[in-house]
N, C-alpha and C. Protein backbone atom coordinates (compact mmCIF):
# COMPACT_ATOMS: atom_id res chain seq x y z
N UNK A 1 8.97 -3.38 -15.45
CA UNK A 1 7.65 -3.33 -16.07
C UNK A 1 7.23 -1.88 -16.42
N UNK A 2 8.12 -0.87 -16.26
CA UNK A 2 7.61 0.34 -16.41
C UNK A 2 8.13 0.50 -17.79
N UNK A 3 7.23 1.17 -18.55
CA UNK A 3 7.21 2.10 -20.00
C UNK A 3 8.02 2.82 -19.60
N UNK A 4 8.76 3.87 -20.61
CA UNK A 4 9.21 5.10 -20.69
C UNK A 4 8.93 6.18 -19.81
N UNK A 5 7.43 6.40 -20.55
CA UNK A 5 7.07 7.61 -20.10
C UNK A 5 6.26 7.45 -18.60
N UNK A 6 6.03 6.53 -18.03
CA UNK A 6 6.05 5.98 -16.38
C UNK A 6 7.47 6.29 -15.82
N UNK A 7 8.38 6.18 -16.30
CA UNK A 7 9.74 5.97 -15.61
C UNK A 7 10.18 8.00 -15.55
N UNK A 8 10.07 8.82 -16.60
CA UNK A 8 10.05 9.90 -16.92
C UNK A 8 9.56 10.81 -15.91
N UNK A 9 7.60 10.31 -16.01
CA UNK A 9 6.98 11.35 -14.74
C UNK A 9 7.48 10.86 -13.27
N UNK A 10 8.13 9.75 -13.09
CA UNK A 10 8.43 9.34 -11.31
C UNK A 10 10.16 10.08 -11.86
N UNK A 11 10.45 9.95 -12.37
CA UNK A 11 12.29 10.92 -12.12
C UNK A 11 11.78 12.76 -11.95
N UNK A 12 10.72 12.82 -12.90
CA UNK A 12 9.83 14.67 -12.62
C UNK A 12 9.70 15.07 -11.13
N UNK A 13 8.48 13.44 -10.80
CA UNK A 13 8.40 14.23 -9.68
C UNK A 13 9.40 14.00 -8.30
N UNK A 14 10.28 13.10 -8.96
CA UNK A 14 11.11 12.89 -7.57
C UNK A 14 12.21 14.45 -7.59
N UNK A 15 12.20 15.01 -8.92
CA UNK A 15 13.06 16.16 -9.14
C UNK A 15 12.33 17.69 -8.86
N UNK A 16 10.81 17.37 -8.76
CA UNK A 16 10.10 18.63 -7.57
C UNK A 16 10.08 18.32 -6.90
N UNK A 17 10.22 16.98 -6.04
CA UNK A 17 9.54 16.94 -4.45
C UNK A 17 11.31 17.51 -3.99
N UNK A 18 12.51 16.98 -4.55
CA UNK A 18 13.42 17.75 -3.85
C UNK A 18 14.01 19.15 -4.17
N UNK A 19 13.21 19.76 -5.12
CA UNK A 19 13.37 21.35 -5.15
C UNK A 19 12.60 21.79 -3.72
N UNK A 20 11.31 21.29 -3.68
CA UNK A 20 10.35 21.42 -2.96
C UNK A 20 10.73 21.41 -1.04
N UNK A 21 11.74 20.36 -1.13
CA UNK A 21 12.53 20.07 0.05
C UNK A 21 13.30 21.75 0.26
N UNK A 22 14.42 21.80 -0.70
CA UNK A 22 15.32 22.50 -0.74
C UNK A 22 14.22 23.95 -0.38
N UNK A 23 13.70 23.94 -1.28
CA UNK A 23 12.78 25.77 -1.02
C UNK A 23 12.75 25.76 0.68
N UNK A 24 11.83 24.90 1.21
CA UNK A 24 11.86 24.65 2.49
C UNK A 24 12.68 24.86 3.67
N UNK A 25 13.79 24.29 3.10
CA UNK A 25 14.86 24.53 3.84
C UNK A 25 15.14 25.77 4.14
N UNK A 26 15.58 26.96 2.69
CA UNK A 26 15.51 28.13 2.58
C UNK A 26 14.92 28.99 3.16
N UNK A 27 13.60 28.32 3.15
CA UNK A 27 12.21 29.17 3.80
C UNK A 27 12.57 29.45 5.62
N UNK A 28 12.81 28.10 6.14
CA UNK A 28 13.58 27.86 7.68
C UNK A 28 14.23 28.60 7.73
N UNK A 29 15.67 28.68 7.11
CA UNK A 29 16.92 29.53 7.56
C UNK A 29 16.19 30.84 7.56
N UNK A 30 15.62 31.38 6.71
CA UNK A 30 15.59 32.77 6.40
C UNK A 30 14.47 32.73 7.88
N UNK A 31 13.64 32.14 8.10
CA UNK A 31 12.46 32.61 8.92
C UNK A 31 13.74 32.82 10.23
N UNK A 32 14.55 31.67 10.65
CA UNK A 32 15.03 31.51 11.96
C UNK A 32 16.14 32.64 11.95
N UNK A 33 16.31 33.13 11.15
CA UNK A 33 17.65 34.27 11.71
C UNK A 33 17.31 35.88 12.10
């Protein structure tokens, strides 16, 4: 039932929330060493 451009912004934001992950991660290592 999803349009296009519904299907578009949920692949966006599923593709910042795991940059968003990843930065995070980064952020950890660097704080813990």
């Amino acid at each position: 039932m999803f349009n296009r451009q519904n299907n578009d912004s949920v692949v966006l934001n599923i593709g910042l929330f795991k940059i968003t992950l990843e930065n995070n991660g980064l952020q950890n290592v660097h704080h813990s060493q």
